[in-house]
Protein backbone atom coordinates (compact mmCIF):
# COMPACT_ATOMS: atom_id res chain seq x y z
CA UNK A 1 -106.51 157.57 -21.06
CA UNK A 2 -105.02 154.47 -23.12
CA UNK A 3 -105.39 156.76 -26.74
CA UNK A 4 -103.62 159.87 -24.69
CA UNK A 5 -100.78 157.57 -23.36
CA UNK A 6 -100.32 156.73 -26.89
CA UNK A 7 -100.60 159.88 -28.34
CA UNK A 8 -98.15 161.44 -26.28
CA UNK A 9 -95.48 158.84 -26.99
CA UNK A 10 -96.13 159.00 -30.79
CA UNK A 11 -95.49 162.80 -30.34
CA UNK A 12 -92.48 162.53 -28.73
CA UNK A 13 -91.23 160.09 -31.34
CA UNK A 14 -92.08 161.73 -33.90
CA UNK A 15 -90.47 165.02 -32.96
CA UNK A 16 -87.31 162.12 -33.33
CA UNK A 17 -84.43 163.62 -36.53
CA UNK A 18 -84.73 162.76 -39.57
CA UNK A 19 -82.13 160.80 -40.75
CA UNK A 20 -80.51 162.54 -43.69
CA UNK A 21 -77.55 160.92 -45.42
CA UNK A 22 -74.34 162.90 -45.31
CA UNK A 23 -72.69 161.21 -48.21
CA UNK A 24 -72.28 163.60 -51.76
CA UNK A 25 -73.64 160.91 -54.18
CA UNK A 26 -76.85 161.13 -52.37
CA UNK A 27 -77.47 164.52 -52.15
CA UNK A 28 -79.64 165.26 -55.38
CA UNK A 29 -81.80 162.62 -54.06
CA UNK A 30 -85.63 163.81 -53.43
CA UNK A 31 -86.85 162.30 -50.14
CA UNK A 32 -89.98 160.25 -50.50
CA UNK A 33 -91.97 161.93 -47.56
CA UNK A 34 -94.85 159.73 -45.91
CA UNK A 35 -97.37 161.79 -44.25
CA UNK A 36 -99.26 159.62 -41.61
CA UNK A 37 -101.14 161.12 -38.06
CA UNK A 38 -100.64 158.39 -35.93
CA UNK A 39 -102.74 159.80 -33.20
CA UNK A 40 -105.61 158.14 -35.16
CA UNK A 41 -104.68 154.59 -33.50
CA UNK A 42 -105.38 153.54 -30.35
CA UNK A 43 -103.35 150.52 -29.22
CA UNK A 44 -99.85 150.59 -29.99
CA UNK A 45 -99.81 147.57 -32.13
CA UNK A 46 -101.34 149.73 -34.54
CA UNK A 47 -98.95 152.42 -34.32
CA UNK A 48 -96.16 149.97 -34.57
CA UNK A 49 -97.94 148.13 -37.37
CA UNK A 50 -98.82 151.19 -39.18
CA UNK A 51 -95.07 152.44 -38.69
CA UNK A 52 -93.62 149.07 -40.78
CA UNK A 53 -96.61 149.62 -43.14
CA UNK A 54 -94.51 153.19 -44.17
CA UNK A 55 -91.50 151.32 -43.81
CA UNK A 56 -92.25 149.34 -46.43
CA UNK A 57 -93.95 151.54 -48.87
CA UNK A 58 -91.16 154.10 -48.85
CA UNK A 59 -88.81 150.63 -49.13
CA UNK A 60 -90.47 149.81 -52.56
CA UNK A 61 -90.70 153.69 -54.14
CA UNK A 62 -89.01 154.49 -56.04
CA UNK A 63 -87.31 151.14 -56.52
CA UNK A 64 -84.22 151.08 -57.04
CA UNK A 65 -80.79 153.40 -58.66
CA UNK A 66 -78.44 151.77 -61.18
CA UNK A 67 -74.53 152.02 -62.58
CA UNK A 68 -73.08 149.72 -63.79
CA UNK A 69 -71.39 147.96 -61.19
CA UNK A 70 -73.99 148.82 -58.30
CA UNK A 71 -77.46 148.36 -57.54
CA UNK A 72 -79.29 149.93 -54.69
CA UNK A 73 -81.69 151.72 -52.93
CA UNK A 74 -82.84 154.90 -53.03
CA UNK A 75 -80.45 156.47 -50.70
CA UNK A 76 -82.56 159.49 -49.35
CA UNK A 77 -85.47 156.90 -48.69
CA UNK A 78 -83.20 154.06 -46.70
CA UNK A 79 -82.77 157.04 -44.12
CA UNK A 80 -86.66 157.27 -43.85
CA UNK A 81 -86.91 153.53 -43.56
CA UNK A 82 -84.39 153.51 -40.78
CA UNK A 83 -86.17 156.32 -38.75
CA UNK A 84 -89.47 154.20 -39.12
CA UNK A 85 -88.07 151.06 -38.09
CA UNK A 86 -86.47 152.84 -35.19
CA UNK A 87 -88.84 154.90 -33.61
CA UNK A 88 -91.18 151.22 -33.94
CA UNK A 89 -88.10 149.89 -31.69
CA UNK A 90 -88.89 152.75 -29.05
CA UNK A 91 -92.30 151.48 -29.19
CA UNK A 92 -91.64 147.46 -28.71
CA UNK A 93 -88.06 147.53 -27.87
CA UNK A 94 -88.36 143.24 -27.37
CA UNK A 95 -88.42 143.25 -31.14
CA UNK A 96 -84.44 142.84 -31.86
CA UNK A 97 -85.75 142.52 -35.36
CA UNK A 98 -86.22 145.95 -36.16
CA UNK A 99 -82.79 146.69 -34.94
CA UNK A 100 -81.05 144.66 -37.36
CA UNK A 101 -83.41 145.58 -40.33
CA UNK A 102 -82.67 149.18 -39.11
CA UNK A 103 -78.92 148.23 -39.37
CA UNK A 104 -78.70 146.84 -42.93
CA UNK A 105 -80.62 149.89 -44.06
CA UNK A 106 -77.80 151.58 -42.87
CA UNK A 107 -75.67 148.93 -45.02
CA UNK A 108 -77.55 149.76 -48.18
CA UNK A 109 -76.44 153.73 -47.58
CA UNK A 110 -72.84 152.61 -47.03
CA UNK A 111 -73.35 153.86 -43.01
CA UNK A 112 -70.93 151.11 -41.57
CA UNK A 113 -69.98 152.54 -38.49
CA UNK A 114 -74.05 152.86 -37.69
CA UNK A 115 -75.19 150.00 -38.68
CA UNK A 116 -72.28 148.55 -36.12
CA UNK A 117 -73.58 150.75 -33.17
CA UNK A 118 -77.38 149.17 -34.10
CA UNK A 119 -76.23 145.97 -34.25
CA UNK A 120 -74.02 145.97 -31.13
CA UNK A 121 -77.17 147.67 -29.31
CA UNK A 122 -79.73 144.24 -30.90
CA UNK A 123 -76.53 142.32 -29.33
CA UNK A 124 -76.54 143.93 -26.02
CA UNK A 125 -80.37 142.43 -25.93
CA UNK A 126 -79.81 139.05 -27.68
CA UNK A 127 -75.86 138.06 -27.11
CA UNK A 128 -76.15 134.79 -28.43
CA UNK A 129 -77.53 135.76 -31.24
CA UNK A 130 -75.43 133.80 -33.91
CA UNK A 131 -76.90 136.54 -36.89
CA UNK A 132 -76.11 139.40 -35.25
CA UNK A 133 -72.18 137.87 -34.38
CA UNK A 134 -72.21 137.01 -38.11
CA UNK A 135 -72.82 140.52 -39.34
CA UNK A 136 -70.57 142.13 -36.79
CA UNK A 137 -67.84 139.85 -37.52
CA UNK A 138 -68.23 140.83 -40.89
CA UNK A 139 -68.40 144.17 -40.83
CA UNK A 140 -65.50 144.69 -38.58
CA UNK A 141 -63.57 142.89 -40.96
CA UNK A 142 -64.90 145.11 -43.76
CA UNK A 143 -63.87 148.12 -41.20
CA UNK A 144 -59.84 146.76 -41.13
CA UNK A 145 -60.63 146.20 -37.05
CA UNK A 146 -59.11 142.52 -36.74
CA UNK A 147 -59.38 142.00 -33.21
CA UNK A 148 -63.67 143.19 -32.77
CA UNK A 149 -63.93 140.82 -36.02
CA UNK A 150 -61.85 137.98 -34.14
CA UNK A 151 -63.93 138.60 -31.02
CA UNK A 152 -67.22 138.20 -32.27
CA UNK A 153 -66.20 135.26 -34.46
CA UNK A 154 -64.44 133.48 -31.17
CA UNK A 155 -68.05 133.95 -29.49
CA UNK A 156 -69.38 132.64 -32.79
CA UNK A 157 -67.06 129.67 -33.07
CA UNK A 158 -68.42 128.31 -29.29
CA UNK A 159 -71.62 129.03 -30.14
CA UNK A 160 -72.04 127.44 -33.50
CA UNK A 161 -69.01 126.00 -34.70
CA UNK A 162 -70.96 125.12 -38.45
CA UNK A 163 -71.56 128.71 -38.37
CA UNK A 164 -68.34 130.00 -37.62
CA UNK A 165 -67.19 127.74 -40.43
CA UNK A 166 -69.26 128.72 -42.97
CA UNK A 167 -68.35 132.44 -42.23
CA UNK A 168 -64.87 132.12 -42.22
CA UNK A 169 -65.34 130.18 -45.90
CA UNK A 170 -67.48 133.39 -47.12
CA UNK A 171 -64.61 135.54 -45.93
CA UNK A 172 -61.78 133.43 -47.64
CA UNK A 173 -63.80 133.27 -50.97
CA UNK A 174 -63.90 137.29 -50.93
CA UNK A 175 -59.98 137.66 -50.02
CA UNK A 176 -59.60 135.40 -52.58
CA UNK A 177 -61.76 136.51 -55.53
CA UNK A 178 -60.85 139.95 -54.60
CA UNK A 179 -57.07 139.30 -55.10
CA UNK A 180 -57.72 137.63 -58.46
CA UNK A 181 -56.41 140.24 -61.45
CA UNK A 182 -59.51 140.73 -63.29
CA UNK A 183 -59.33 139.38 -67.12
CA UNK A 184 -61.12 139.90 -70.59
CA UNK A 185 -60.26 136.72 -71.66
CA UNK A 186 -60.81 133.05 -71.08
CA UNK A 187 -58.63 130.09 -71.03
CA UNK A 188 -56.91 129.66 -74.48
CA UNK A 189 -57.07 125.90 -73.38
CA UNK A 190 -60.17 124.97 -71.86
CA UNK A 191 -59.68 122.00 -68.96
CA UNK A 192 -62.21 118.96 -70.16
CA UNK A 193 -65.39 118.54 -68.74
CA UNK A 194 -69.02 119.97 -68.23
CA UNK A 195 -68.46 123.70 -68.82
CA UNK A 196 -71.03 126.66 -68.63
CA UNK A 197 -70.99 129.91 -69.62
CA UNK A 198 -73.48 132.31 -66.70
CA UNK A 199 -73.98 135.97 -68.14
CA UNK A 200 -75.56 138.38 -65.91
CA UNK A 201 -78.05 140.77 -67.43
CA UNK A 202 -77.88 144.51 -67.24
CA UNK A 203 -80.98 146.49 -66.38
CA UNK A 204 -83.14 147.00 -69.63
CA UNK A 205 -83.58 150.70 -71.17
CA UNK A 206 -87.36 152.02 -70.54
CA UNK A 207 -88.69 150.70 -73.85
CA UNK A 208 -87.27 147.24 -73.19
CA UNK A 209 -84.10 147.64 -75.31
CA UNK A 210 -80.79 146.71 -74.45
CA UNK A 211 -77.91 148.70 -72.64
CA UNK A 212 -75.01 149.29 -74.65
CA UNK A 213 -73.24 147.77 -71.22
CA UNK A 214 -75.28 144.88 -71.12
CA UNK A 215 -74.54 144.36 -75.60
CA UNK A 216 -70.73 144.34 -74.22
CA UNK A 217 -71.39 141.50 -71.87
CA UNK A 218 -73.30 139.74 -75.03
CA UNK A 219 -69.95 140.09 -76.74
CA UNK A 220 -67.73 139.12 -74.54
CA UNK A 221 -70.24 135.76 -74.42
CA UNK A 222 -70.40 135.29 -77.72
CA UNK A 223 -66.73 134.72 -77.60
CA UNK A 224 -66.69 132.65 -75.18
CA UNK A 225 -69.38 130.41 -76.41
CA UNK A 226 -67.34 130.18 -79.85
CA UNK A 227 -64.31 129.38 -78.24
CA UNK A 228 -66.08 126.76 -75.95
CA UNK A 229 -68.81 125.17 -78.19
CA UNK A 230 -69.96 122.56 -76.06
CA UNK A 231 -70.08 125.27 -73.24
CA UNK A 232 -73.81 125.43 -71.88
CA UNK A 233 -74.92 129.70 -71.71
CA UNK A 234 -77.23 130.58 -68.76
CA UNK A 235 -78.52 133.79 -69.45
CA UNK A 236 -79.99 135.51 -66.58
CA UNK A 237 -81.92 138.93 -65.75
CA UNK A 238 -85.84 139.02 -64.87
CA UNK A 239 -86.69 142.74 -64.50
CA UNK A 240 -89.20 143.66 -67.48
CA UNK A 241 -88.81 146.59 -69.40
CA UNK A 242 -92.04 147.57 -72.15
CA UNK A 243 -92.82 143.54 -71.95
CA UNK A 244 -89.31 142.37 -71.88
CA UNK A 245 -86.83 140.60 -69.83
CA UNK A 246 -82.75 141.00 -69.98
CA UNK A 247 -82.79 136.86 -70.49
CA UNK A 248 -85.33 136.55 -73.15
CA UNK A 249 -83.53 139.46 -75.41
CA UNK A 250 -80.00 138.28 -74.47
CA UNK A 251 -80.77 134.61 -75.73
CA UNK A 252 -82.64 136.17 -78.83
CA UNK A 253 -79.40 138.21 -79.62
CA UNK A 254 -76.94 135.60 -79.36
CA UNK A 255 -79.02 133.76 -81.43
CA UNK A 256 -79.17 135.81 -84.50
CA UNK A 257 -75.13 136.19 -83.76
CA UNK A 258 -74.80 132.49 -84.98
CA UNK A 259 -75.29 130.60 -81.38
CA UNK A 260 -77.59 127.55 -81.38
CA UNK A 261 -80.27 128.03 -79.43
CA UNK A 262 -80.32 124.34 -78.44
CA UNK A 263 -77.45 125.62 -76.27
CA UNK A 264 -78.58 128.17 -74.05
CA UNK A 265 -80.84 128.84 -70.84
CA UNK A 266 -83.21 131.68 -70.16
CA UNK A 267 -83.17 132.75 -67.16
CA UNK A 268 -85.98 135.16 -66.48
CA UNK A 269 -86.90 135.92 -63.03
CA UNK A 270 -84.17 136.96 -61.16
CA UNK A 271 -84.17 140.37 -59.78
CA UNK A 272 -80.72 140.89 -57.95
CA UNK A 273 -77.39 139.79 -58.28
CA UNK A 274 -78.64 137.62 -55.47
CA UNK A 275 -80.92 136.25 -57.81
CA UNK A 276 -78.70 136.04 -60.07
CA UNK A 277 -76.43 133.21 -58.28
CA UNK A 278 -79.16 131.53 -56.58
CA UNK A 279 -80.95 130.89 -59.73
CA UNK A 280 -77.78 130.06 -61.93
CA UNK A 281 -76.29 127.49 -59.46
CA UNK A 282 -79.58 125.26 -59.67
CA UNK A 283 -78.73 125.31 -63.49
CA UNK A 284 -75.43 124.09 -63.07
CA UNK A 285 -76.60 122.11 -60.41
CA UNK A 286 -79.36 120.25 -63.18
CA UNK A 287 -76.45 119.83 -65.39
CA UNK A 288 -73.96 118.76 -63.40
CA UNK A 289 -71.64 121.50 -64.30
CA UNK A 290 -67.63 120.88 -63.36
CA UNK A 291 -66.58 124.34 -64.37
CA UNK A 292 -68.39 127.58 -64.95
CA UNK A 293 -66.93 131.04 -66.31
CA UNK A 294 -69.12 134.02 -65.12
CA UNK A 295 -69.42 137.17 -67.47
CA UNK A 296 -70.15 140.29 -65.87
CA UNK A 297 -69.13 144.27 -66.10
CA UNK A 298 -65.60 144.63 -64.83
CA UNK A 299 -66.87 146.91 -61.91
CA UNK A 300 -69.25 144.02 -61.00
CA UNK A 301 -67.79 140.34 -61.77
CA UNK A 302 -65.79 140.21 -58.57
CA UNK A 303 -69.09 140.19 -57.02
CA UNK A 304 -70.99 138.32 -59.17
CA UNK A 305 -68.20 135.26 -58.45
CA UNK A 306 -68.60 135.49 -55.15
CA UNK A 307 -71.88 135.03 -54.94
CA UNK A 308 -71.87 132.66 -57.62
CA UNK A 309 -69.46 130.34 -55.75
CA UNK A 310 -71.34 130.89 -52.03
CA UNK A 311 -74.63 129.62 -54.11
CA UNK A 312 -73.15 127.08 -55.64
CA UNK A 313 -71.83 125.23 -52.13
CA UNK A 314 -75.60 124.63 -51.22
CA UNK A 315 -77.08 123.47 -54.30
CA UNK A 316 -73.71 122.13 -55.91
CA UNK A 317 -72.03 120.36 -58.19
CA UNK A 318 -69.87 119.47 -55.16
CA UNK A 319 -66.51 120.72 -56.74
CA UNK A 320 -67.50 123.10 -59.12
CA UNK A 321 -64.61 125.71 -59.78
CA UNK A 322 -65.77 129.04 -61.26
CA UNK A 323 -63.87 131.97 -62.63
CA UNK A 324 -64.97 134.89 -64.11
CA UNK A 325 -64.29 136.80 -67.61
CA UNK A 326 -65.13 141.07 -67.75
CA UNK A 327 -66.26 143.51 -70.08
CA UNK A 328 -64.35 146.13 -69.56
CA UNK A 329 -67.05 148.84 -68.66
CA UNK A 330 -63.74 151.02 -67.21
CA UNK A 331 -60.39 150.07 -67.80
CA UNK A 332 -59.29 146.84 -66.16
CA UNK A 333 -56.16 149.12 -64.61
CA UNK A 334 -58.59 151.40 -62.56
CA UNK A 335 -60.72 148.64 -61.09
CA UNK A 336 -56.94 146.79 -60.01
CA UNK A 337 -57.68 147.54 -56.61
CA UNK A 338 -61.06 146.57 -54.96
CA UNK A 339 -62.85 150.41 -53.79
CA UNK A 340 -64.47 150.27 -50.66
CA UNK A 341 -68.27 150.41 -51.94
CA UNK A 342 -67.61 147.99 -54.39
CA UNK A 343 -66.34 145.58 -51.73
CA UNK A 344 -69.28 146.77 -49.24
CA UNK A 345 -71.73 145.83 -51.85
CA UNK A 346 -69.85 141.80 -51.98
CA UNK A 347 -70.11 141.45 -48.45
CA UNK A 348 -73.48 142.43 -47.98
CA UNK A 349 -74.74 140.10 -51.29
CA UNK A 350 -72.89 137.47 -49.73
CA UNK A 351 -74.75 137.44 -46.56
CA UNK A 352 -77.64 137.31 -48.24
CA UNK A 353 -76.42 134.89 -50.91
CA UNK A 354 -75.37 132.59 -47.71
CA UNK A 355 -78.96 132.92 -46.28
CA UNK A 356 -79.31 135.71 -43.98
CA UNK A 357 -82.00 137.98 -44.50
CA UNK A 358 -81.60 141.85 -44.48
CA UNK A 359 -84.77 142.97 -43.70
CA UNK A 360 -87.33 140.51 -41.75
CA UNK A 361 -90.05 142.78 -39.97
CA UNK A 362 -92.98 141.91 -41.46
CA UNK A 363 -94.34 143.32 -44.35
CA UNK A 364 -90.78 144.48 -44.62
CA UNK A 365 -89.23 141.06 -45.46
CA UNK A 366 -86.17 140.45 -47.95
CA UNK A 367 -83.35 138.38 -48.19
């Protein structure tokens, strides 16, 4: 009787839609179909167990899509991941987690307005929740509706005033880097102090060479570092390409372009943007760095600042002030005002920068 029970509940799950993504850019997509029969298991652990399992295969293949200012998830495959985490939520619906790793999917695919409804449902279940407040207050702000995004951060504020702090800081530093006119140069005259120079890598070509995008960045560094030259470089990109990494060929480069080597830091394992701040602000942190200048494509250094600066409040130098410098991948005039998935993608690194973790239903775990 106990394998029937289950049986028929998997069936009626399963006979659940599809999520399919209505947005254009995802379109010539190919779906990465799982084909699983669940009526094999016989407690519903393992149905829910072997429903995250999928989840997180179809999470890791194909990896990942790439432009120049954005890097994601495979569109098509986020709606799979959602169905899977969701129709594991019919089956344990005490597990608020897979609600909010169901939401941020969403977030990856640029679905807003559902990944609001799934976290206002995990809310309806956990209201104190201080995540869950922390996302929706975000995301209403990110959706122009100030008085939901003042609500949840009131309830956040008498909850966890450190909280409520540190989220109204993150959404300050966004206004504010945001409204900052992007520039290809730095300061004719640099302020005194500890300066750095952080470069974010570009990912490699398939046989490990460099992007021409990621050779404008070098540029634009190599300037920099001949203008400033007592500036420390952090170089850093960690994805391997044919045995290479963005941070061991962008150091090699600069090198035979006259820069001592004595000068610069390899950094070789980050991964993400994410990564890419985390990593860089214990750098500057070592060094005691009083002033950084990020270089990044123009369609990516607002974020990269961000999450530069929310990185850098945790591991310091207390005071550190950080600006940025772009290669102009597009004309600095078209990128004047901050699109909508270019500002989806800061909020959502800066969560993550700040601490909050996307997806955390085990094996589907990421910051």
């Amino acid at each position: 009787m106990k394998k029937t029970a289950i049986a028929l509940t998997l069936a009626s799950l399963l006979a659940l839609p599809v999520f399919v993504s209505t947005h254009a850019w995802a379109a010539p997509v190919r779906t990465l179909q799982k084909e699983q029969n669940y009526d094999q298991y016989i407690s519903k652990r393992q149905v829910v167990d072997q429903l995250l399992a999928d989840a997180w295969q179809i999470f890791k293949s194909p990896a990942r899509i790439s432009t120049a200012g954005f890097t994601a998830k495979m569109p098509s495959n986020m709606e799979q991941v959602t169905a899977l985490l969701l129709q594991a939520y019919q089956l344990e619906p005490y597990r608020t987690d897979l609600l909010i790793s169901a939401a941020n999917a969403q977030i990856y695919n640029g679905n807003v307005d559902k990944a609001i409804r799934l976290f206002e449902q995990a809310l309806n279940t956990a209201p104190d929740d201080i995540d869950l407040l922390t996302y929706l207050a975000t995301w209403q702000t990110f959706k122009q509706n100030p008085s939901a995004a003042q609500a949840y951060q009131s309830k956040l504020a008498a909850l966890n005033p450190g909280r409520a702090a540190d989220l109204q800081r993150i959404l300050e530093t966004v206004a504010r880097v945001n409204a900052t006119p992007l520039k290809e140069q730095g300061e004719s005259s640099p302020k005194p102090g500890n300066r750095a120079i952080v470069t974010l890598g570009y990912a490699l070509n398939p046989d490990g060479s460099m992007h021409d995008i990621l050779l404008g960045r070098l540029e634009t560094t190599r300037t920099l570092a001949q203008a400033n030259p007592t500036a420390l470089i952090i170089l850093t990109g960690g994805v391997p390409q044919n045995r290479q990494t963005e941070g061991k060929l962008m150091a090699n480069w600069l090198v035979k372009k006259g820069i001592d080597r004595s000068r610069i830091i390899e950094e070789n394992y980050a991964t993400s943007t994410v990564e890419n701040a985390l990593y860089s602000s214990y750098a500057l942190a070592r060094h005691q760095i009083q002033h950084a200048t990020l270089v990044s494509s123009a369609s990516h250094v607002r974020r990269g600042q961000t999450l530069l600066e929310i990185a850098s409040w945790q591991s310091g130098p207390a005071g550190i002030q950080i600006d940025s410098v772009s290669y102009p991948d597009k004309p600095l005039s078209a990128l004047a005002k901050v699109s909508d998935s270019e500002l989806l993608g800061i909020y959502r690194d800066a969560l993550r920068t700040y601490g909050l973790w996307s997806y955390r239903s085990a094996p589907l775990i990421e910051r």
